[in-house]
C-alpha atoms as a PDB file:
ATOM      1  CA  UNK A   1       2.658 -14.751  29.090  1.00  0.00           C
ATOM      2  CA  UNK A   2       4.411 -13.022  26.527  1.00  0.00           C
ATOM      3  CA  UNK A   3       2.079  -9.818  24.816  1.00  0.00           C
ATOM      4  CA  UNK A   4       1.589  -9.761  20.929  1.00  0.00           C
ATOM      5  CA  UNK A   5       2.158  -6.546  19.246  1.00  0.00           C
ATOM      6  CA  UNK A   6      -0.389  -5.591  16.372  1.00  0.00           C
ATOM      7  CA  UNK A   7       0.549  -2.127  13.982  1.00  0.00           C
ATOM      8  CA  UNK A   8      -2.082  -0.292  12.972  1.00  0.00           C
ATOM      9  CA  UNK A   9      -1.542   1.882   9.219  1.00  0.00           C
ATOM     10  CA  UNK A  10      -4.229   3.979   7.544  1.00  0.00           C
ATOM     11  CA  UNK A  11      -6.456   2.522   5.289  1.00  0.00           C
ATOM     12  CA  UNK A  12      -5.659   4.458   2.172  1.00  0.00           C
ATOM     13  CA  UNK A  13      -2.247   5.416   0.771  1.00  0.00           C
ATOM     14  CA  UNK A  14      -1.132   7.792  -2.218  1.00  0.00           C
ATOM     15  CA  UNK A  15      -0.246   6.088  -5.819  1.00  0.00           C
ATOM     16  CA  UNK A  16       1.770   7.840  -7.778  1.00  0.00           C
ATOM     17  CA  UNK A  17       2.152   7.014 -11.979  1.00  0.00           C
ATOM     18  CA  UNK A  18       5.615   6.379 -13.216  1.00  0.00           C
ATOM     19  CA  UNK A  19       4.668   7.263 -16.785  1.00  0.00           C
ATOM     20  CA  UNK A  20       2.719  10.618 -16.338  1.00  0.00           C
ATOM     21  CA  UNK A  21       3.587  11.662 -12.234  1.00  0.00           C
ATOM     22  CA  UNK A  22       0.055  11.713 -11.564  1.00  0.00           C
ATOM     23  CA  UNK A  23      -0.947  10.702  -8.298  1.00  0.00           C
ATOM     24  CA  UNK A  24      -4.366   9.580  -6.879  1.00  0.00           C
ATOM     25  CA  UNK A  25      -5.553   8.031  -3.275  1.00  0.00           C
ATOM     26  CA  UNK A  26      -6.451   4.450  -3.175  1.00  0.00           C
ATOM     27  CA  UNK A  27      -8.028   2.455  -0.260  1.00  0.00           C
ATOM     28  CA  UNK A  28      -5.975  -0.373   1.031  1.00  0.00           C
ATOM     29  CA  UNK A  29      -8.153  -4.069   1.003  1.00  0.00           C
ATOM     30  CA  UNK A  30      -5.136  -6.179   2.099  1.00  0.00           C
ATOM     31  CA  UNK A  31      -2.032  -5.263   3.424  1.00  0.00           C
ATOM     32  CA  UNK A  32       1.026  -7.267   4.411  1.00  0.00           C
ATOM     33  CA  UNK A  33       4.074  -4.670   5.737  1.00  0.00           C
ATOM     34  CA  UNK A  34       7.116  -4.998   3.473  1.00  0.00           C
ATOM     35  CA  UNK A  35       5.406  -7.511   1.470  1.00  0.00           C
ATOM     36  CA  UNK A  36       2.387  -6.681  -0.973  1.00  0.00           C
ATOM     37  CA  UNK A  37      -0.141  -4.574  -1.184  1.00  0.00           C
ATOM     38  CA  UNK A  38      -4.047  -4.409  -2.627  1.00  0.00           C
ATOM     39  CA  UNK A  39      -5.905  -1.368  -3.552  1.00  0.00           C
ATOM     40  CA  UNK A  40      -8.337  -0.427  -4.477  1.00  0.00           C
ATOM     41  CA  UNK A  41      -8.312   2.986  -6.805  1.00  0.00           C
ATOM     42  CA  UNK A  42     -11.232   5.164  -7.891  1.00  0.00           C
ATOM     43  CA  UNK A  43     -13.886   2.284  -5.792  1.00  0.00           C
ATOM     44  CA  UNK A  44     -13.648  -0.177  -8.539  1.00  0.00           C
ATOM     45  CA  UNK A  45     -10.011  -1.160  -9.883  1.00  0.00           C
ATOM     46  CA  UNK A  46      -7.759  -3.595  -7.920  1.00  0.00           C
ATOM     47  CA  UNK A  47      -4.315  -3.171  -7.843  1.00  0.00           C
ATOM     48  CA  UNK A  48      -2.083  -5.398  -6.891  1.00  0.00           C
ATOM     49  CA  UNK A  49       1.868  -4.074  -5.718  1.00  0.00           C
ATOM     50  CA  UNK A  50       4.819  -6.161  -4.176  1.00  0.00           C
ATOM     51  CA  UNK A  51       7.305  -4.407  -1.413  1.00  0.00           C
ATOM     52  CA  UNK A  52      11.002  -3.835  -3.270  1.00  0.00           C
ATOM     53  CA  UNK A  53      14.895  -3.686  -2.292  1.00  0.00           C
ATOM     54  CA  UNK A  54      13.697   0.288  -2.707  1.00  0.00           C
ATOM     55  CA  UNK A  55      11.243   0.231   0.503  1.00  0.00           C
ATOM     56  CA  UNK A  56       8.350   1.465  -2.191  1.00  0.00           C
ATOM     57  CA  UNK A  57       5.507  -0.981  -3.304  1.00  0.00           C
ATOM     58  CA  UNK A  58       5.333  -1.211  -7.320  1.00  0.00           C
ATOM     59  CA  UNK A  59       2.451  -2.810  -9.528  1.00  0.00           C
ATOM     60  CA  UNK A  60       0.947  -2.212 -12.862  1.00  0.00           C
ATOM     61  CA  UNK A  61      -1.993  -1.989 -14.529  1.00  0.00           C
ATOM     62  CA  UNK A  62      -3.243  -0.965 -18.191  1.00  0.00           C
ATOM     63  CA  UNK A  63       0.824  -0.913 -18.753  1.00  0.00           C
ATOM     64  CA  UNK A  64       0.988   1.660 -16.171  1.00  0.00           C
ATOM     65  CA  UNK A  65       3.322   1.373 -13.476  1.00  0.00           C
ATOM     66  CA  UNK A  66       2.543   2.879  -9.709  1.00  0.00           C
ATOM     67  CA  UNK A  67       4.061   3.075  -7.073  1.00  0.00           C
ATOM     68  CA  UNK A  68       3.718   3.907  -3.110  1.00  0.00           C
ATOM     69  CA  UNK A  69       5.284   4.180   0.293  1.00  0.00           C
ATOM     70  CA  UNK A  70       2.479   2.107   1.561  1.00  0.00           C
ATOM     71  CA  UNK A  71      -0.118   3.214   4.352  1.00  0.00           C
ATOM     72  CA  UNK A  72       1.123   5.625   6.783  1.00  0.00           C
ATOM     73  CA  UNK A  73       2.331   3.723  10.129  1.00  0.00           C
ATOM     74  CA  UNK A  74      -0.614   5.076  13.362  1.00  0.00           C
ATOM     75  CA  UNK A  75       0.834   2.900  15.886  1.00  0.00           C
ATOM     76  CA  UNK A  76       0.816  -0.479  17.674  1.00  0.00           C
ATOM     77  CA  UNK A  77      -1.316  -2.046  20.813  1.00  0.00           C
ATOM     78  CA  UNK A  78      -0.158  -4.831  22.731  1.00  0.00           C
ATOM     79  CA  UNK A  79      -2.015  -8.184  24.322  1.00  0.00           C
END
């Protein structure tokens, strides 16, 4: 029987603000790796950021743009 890897990541990640360089911690409510991204910033605004040709994940909000490198990678089990 062949074993399925699962990656684990951290659930929160660093935003940063294109427009003023600020950058802030959000927790992460739903990731997909190299796809998109859902946060969650300050416990009540949802972000939503897709995964680029730049390896960074970019959304907006309150024409604001963020971006991140995503949650950092812990490691991966296998069944």
């Amino acid at each position: 029987m062949k074993k399925q890897q699962t990656n684990h990541f951290e659930t929160e990640c660093i935003l940063r603000c294109t427009d003023n360089d600020r950058t802030m911690e959000a927790t992460i409510e739903q990731f997909r790796e190299e796809e998109s991204l859902t946060v969650i910033v300050e416990g009540k605004v949802r972000l939503h950021l897709r995964y680029t040709k730049f390896k960074e994940y970019v959304g907006s909000m309150a024409g604001l743009e963020f971006v991140t490198k995503g949650p950092r990678f812990l490691g991966s089990s296998f069944r």
